[in-house]
PDB file of N, CA and C in Angstrom:
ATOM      1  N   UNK A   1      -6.796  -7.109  -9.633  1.00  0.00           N
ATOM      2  CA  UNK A   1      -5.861  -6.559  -8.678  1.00  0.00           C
ATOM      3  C   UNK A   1      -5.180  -7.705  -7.959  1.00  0.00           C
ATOM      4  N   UNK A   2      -3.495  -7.391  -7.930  1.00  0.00           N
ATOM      5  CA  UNK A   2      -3.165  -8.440  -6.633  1.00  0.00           C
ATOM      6  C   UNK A   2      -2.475  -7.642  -6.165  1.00  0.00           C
ATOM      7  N   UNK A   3      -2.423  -8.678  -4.954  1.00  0.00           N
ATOM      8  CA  UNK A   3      -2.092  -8.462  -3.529  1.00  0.00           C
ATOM      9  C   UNK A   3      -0.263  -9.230  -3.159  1.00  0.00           C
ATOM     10  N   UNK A   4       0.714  -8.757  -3.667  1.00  0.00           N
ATOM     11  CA  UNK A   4       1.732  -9.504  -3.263  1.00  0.00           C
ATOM     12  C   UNK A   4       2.611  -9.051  -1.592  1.00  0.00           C
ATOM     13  N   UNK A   5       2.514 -10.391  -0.590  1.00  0.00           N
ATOM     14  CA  UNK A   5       2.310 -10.138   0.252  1.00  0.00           C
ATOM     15  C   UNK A   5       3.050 -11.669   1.243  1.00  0.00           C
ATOM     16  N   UNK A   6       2.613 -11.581   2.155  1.00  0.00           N
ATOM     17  CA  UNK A   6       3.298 -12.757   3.330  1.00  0.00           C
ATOM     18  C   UNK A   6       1.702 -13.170   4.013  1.00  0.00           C
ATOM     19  N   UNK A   7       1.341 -14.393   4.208  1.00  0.00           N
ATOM     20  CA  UNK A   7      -0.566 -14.556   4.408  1.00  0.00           C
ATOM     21  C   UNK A   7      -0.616 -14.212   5.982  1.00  0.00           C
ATOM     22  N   UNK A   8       0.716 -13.784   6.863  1.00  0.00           N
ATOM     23  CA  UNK A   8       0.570 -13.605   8.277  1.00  0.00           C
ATOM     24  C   UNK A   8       0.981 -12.379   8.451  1.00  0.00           C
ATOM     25  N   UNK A   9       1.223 -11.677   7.663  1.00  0.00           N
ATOM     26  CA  UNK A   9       1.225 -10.183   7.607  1.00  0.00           C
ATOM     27  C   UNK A   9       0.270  -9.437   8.219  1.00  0.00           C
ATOM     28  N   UNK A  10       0.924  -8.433   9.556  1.00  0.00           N
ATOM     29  CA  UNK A  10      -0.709  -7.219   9.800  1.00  0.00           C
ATOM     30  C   UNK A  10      -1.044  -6.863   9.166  1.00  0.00           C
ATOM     31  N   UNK A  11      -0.069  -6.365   7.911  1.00  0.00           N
ATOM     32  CA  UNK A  11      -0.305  -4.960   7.104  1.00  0.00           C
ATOM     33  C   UNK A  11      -0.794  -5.971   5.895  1.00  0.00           C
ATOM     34  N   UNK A  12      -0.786  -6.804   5.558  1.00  0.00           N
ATOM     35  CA  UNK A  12      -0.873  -7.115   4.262  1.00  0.00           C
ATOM     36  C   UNK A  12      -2.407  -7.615   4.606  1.00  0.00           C
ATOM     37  N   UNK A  13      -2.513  -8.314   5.930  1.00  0.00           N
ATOM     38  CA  UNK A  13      -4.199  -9.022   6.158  1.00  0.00           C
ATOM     39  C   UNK A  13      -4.985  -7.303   6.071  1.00  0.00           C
ATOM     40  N   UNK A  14      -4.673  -6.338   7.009  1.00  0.00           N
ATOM     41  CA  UNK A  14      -5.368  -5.194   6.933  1.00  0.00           C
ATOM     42  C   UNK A  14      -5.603  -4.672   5.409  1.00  0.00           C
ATOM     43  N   UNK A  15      -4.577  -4.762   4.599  1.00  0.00           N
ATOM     44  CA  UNK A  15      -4.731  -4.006   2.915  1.00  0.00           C
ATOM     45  C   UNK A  15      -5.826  -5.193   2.434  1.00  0.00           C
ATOM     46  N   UNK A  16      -5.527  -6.157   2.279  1.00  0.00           N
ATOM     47  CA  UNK A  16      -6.454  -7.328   2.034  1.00  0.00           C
ATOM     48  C   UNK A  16      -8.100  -6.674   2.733  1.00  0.00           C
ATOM     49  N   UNK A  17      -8.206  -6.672   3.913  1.00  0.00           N
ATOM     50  CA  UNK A  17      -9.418  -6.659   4.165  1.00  0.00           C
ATOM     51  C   UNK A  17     -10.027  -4.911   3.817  1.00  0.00           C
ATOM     52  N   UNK A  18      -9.177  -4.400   3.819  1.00  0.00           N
ATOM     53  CA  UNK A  18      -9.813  -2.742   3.100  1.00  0.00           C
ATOM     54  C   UNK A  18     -10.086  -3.215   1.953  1.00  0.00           C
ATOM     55  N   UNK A  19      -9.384  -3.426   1.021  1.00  0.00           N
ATOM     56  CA  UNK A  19      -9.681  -3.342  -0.191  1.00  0.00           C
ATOM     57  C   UNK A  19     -10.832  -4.514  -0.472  1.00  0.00           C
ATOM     58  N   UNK A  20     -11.006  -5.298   0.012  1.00  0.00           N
ATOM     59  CA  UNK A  20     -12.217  -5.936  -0.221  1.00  0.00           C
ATOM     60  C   UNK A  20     -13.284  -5.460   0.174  1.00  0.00           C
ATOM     61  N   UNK A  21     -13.313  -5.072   1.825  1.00  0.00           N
ATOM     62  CA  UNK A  21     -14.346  -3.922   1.968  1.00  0.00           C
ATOM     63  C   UNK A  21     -14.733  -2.998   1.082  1.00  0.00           C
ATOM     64  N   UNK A  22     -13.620  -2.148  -0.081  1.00  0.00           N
ATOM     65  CA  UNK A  22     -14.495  -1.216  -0.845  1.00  0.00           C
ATOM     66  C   UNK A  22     -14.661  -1.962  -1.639  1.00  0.00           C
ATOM     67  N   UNK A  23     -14.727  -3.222  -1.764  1.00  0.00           N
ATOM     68  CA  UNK A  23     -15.825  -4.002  -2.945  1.00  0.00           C
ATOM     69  C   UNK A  23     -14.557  -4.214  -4.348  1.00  0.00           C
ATOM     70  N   UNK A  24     -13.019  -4.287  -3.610  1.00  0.00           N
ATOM     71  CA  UNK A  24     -11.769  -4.925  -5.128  1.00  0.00           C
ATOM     72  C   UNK A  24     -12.195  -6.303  -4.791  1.00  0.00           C
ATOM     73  N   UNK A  25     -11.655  -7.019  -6.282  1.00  0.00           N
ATOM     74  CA  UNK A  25     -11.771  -8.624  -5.793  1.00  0.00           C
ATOM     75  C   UNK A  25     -10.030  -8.294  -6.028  1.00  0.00           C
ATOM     76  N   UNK A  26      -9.644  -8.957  -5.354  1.00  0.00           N
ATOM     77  CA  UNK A  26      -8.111  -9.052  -5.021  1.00  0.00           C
ATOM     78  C   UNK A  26      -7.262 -10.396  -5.022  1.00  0.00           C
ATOM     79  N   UNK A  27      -6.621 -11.009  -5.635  1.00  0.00           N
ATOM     80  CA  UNK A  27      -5.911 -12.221  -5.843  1.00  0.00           C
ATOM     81  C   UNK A  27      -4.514 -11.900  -4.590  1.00  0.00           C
ATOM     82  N   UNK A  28      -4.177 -12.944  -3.999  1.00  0.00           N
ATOM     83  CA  UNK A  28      -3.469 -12.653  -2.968  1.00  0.00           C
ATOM     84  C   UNK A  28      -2.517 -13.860  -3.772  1.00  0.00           C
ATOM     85  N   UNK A  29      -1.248 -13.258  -3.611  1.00  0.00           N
ATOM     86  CA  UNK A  29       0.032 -14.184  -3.530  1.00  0.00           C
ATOM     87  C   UNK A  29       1.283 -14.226  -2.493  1.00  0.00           C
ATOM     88  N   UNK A  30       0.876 -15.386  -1.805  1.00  0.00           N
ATOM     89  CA  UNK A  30       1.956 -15.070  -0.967  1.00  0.00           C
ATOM     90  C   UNK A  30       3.125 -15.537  -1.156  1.00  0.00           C
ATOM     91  N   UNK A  31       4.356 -14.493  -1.105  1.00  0.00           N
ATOM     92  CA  UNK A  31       5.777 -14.578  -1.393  1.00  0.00           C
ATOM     93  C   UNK A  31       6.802 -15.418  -0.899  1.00  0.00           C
ATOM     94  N   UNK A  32       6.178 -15.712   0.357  1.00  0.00           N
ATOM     95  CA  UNK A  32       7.055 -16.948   1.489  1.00  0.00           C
ATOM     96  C   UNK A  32       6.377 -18.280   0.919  1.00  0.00           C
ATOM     97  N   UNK A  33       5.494 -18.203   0.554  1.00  0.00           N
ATOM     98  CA  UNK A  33       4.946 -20.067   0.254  1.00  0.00           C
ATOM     99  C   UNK A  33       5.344 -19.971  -1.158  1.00  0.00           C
ATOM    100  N   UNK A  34       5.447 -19.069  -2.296  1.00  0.00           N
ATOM    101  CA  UNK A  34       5.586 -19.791  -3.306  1.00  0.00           C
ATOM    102  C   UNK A  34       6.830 -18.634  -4.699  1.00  0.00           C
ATOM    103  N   UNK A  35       6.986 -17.573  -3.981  1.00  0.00           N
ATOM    104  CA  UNK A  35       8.043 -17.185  -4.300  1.00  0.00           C
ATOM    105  C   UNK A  35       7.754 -16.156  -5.093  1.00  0.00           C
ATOM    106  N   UNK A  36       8.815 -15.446  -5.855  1.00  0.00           N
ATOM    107  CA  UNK A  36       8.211 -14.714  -6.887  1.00  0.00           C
ATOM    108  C   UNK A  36       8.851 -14.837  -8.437  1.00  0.00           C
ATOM    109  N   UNK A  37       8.549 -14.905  -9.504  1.00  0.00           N
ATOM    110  CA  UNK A  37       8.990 -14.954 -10.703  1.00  0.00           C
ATOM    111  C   UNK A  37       9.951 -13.487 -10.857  1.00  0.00           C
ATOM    112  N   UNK A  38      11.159 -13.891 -11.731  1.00  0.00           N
ATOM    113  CA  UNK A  38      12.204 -13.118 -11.861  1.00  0.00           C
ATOM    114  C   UNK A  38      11.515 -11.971 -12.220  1.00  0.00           C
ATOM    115  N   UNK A  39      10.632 -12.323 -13.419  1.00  0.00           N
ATOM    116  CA  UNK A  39      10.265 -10.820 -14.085  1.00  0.00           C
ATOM    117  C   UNK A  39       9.075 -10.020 -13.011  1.00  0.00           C
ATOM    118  N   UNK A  40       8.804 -10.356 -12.397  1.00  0.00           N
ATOM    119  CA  UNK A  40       7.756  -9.608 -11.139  1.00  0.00           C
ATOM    120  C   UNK A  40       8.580  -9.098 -10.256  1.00  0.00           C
ATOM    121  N   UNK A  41      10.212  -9.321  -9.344  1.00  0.00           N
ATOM    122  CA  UNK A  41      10.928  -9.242  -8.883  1.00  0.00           C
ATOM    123  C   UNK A  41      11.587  -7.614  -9.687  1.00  0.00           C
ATOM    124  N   UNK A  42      11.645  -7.719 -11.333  1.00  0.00           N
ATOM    125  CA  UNK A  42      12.369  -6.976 -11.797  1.00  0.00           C
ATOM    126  C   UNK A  42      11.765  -5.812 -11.958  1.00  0.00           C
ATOM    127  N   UNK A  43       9.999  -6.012 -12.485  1.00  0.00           N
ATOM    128  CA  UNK A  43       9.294  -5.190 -12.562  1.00  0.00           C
ATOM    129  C   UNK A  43       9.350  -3.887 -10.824  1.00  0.00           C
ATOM    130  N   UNK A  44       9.452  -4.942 -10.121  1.00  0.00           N
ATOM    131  CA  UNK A  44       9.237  -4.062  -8.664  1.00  0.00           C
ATOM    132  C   UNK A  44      10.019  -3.094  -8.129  1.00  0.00           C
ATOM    133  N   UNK A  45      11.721  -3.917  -8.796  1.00  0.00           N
ATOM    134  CA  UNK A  45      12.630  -2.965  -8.599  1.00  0.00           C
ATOM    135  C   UNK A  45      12.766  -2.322  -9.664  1.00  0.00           C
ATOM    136  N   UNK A  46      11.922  -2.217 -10.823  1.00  0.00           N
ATOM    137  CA  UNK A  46      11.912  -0.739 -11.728  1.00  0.00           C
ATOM    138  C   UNK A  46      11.549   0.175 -10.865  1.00  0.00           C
ATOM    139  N   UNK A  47      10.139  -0.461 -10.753  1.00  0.00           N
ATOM    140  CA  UNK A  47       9.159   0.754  -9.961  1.00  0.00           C
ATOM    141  C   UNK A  47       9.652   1.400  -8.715  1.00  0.00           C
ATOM    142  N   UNK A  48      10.369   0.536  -7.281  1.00  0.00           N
ATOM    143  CA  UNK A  48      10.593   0.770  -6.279  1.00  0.00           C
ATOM    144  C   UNK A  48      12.149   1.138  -5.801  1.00  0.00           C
ATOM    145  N   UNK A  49      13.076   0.221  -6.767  1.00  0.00           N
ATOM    146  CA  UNK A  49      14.363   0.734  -6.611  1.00  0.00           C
ATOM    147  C   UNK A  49      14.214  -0.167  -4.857  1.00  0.00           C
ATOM    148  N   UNK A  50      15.516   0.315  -4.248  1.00  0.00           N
ATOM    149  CA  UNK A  50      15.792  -0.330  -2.763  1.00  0.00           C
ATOM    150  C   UNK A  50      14.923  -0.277  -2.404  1.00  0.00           C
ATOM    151  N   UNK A  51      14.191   0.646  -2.231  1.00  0.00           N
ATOM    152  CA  UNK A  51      12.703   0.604  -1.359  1.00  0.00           C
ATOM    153  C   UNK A  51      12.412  -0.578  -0.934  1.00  0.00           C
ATOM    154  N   UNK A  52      12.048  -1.433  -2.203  1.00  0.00           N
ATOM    155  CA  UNK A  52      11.569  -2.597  -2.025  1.00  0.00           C
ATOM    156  C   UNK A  52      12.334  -4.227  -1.066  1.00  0.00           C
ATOM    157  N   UNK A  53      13.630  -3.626  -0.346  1.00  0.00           N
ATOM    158  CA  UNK A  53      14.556  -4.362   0.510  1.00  0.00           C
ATOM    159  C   UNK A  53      14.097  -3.581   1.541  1.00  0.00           C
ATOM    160  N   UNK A  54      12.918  -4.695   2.802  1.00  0.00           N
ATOM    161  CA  UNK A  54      12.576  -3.942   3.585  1.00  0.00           C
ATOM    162  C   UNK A  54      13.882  -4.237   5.055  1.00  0.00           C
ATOM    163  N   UNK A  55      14.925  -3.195   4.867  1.00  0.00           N
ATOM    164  CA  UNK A  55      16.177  -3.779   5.853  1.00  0.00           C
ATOM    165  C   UNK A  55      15.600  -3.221   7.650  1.00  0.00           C
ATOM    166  N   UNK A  56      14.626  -3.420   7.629  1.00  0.00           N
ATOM    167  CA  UNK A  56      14.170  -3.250   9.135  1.00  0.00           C
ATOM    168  C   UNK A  56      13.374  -4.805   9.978  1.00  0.00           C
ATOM    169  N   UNK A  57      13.008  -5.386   8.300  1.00  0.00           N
ATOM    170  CA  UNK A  57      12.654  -6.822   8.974  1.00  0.00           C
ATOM    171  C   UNK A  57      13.642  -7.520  10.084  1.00  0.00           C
ATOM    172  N   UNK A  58      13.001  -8.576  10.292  1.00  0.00           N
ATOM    173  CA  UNK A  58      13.735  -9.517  11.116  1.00  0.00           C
ATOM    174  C   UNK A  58      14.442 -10.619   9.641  1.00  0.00           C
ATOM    175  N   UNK A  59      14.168 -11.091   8.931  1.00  0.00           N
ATOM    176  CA  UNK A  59      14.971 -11.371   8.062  1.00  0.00           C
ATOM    177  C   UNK A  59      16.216 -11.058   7.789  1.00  0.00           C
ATOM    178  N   UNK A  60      16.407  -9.410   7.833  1.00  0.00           N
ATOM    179  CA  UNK A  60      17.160  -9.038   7.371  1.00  0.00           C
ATOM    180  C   UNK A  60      18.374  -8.906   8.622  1.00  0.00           C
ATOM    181  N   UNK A  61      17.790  -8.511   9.521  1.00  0.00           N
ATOM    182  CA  UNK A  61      18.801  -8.870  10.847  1.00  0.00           C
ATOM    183  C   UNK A  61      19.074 -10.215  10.927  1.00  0.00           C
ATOM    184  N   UNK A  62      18.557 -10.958  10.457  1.00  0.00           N
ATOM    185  CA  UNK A  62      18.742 -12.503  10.553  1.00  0.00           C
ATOM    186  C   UNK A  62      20.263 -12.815   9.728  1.00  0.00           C
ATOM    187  N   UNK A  63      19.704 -12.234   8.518  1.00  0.00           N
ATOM    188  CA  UNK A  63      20.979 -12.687   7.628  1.00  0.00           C
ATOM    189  C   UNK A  63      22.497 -12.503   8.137  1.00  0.00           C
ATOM    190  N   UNK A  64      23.544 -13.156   7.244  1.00  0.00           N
ATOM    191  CA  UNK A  64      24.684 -12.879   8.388  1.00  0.00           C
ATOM    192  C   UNK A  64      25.486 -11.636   7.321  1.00  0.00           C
ATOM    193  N   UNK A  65      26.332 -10.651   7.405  1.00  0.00           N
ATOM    194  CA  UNK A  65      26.472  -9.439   7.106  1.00  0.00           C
ATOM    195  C   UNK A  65      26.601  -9.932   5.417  1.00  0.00           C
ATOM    196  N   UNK A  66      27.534 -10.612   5.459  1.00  0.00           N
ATOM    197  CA  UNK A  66      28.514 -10.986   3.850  1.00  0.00           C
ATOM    198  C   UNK A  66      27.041 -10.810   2.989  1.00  0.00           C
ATOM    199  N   UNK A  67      25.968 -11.528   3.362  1.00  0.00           N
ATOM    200  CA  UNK A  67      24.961 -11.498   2.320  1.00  0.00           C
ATOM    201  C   UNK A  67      24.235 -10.523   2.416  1.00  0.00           C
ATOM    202  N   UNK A  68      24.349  -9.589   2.859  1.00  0.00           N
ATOM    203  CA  UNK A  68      23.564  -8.171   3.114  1.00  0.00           C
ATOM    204  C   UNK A  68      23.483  -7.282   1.449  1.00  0.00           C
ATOM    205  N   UNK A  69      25.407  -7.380   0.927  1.00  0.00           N
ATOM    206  CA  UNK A  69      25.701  -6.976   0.072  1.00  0.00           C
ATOM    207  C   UNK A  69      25.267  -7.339  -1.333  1.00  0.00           C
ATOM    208  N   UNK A  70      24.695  -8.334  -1.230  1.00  0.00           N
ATOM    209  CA  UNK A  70      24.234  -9.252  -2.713  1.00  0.00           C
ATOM    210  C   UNK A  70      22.895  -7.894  -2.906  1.00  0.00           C
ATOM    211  N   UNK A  71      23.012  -8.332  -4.563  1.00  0.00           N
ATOM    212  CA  UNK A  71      22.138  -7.676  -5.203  1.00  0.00           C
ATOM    213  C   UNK A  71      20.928  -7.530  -4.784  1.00  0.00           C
ATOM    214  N   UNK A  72      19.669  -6.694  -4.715  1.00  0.00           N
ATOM    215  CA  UNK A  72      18.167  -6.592  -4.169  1.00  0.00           C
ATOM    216  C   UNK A  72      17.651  -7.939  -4.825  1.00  0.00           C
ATOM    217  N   UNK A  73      18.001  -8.033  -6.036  1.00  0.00           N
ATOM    218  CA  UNK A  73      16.882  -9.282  -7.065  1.00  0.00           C
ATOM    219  C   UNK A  73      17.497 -10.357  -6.401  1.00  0.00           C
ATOM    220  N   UNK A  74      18.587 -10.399  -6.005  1.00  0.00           N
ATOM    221  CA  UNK A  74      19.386 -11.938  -5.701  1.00  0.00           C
ATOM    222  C   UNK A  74      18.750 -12.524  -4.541  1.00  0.00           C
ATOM    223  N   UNK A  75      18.571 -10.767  -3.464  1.00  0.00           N
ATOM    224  CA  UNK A  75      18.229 -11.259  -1.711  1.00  0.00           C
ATOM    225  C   UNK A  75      16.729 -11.558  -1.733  1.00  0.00           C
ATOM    226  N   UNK A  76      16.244 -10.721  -2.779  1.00  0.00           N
ATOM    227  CA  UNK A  76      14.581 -10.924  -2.983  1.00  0.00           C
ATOM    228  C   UNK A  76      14.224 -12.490  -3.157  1.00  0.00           C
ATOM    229  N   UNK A  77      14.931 -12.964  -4.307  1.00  0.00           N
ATOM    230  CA  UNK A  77      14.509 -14.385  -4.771  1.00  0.00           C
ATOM    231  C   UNK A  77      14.975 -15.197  -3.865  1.00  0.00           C
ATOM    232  N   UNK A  78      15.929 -15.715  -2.839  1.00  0.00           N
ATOM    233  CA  UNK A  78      16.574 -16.294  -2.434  1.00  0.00           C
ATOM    234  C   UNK A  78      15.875 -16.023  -1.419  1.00  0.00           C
ATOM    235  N   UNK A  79      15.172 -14.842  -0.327  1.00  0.00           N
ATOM    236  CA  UNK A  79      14.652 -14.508   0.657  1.00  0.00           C
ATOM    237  C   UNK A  79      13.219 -13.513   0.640  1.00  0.00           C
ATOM    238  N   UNK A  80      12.003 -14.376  -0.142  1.00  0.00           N
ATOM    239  CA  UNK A  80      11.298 -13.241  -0.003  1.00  0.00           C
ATOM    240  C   UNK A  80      10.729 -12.921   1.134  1.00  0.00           C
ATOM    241  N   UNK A  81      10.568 -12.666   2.165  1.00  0.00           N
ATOM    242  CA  UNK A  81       9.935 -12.101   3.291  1.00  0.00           C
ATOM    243  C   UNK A  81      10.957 -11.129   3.506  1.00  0.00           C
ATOM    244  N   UNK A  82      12.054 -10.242   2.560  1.00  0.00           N
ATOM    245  CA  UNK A  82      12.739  -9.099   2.784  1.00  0.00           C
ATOM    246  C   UNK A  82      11.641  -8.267   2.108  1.00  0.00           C
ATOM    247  N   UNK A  83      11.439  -8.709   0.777  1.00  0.00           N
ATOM    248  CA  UNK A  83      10.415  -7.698   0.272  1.00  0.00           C
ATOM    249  C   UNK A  83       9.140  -6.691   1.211  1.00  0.00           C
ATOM    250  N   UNK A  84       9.307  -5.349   1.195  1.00  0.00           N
ATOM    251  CA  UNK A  84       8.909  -4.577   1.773  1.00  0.00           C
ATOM    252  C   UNK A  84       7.231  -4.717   1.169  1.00  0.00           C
ATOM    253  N   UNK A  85       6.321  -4.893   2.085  1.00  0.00           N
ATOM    254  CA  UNK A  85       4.899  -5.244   1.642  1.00  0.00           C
ATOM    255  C   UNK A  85       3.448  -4.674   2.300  1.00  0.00           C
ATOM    256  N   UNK A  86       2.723  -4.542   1.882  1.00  0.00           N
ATOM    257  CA  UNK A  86       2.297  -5.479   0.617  1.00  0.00           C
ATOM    258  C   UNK A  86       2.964  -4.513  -0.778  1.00  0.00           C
ATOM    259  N   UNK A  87       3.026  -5.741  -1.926  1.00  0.00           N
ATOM    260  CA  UNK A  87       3.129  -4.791  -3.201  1.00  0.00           C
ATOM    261  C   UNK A  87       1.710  -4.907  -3.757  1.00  0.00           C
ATOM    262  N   UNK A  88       1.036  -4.115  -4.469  1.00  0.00           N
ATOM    263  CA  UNK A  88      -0.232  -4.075  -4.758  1.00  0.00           C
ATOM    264  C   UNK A  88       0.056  -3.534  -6.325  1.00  0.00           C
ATOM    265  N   UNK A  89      -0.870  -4.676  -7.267  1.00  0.00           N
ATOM    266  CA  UNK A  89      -0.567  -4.402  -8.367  1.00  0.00           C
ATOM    267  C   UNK A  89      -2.116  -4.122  -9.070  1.00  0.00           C
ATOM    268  N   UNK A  90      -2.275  -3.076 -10.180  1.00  0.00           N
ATOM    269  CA  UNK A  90      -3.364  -2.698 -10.651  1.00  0.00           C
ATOM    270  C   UNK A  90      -3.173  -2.713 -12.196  1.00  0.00           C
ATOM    271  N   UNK A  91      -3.288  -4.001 -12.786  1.00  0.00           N
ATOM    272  CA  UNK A  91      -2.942  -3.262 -14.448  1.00  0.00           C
ATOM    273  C   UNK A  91      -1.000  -2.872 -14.443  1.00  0.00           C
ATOM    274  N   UNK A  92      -1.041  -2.239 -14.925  1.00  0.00           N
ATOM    275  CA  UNK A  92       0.135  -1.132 -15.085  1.00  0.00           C
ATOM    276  C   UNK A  92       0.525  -0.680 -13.853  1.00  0.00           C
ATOM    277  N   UNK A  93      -0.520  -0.335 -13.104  1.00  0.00           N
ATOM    278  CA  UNK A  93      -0.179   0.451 -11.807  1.00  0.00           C
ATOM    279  C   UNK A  93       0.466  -0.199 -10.877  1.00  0.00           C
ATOM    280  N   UNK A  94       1.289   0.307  -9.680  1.00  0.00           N
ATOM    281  CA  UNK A  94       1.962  -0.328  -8.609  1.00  0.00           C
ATOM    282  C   UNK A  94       1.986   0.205  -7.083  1.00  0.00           C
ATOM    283  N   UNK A  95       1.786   0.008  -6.331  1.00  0.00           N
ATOM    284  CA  UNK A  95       1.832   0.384  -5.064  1.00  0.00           C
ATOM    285  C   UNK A  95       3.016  -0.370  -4.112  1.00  0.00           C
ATOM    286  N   UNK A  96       3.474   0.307  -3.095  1.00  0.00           N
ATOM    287  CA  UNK A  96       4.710  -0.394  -2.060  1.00  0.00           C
ATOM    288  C   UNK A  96       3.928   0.219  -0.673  1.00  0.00           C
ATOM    289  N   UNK A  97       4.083  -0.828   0.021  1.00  0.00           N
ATOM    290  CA  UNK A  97       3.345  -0.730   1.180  1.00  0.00           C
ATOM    291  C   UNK A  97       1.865  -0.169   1.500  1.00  0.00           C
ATOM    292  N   UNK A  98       1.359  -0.041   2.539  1.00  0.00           N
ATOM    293  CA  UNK A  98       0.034   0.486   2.549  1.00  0.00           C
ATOM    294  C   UNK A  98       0.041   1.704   4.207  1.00  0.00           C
ATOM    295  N   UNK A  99       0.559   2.475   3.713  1.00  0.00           N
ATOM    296  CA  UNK A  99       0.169   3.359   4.677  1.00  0.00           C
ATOM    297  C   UNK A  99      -0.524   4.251   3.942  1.00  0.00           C
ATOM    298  N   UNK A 100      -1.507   5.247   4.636  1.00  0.00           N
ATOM    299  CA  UNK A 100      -2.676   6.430   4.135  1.00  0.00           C
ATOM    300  C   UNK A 100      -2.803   6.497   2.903  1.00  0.00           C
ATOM    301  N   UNK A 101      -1.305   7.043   2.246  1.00  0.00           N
ATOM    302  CA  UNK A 101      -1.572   8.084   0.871  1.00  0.00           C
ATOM    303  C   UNK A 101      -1.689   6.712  -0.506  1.00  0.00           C
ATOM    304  N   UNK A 102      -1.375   5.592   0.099  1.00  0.00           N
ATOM    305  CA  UNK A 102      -1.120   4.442  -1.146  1.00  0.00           C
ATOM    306  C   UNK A 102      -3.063   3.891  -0.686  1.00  0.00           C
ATOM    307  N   UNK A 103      -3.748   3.485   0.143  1.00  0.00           N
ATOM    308  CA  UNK A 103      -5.152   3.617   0.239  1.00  0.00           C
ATOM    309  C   UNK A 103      -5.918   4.337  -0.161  1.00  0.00           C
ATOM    310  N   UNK A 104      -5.774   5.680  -0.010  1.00  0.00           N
ATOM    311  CA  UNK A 104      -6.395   6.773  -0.680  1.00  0.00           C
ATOM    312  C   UNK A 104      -6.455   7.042  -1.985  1.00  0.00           C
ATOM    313  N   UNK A 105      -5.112   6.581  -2.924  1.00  0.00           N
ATOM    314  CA  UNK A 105      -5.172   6.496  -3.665  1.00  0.00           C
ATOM    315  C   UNK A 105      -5.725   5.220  -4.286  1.00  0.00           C
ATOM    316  N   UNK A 106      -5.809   4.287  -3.951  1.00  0.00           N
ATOM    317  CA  UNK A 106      -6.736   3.187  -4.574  1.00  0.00           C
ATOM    318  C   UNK A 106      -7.836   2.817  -3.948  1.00  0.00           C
ATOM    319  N   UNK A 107      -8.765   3.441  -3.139  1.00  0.00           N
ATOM    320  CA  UNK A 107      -9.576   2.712  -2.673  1.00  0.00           C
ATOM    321  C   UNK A 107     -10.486   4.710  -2.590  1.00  0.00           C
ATOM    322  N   UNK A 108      -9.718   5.566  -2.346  1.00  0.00           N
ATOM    323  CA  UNK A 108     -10.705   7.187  -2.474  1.00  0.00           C
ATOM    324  C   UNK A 108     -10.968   7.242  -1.437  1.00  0.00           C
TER     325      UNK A 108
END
């Protein structure tokens, strides 16, 4: 299982420490120190579509408007701490964020 994520994240330290609590070993990658590969980027926006442009960050208010419009994969690679997180990957399987129903479903 990994954990794609930001290492100062609430939500991503909290998914981290549940899921180890129910006994996952979990590989953590964090997206601000080392980025993400195109095809992990592409895979996410199969699965997530915009979703995965979290436009409520401070990042994203940061940016100045003109680049708002660039593609999700473009703002992702160029800015990952937009990515909406944690992404939690299982095999095949995928998760976007961690509120209730995405825990429940991987952890029961």
């Amino acid at each position: 299982m990994r954990l794609y994520g930001i290492k100062n994240c609430d939500t991503c330290r909290r998914a981290l420490r549940e899921l180890r609590a129910a006994g996952r070993e979990v590989d953590v990658v964090d997206v601000r120190a080392g980025g993400l590969p195109d095809e992990r980027i592409a895979a996410f926006l199969a699965a997530f579509g915009e979703r995965l442009v979290n436009r409520s960050s401070a990042t994203w208010r940061g940016l100045p408007e003109g680049e708002r419009s660039a593609a999700p994969a473009a703002l992702i690679a160029a800015h990952p701490g937009l990515m909406k997180r944690p992404v939690v990957e299982d095999g095949e399987r995928l998760w976007l964020g961690w509120r209730d129903e995405v825990r429940d479903e991987i952890i029961g």
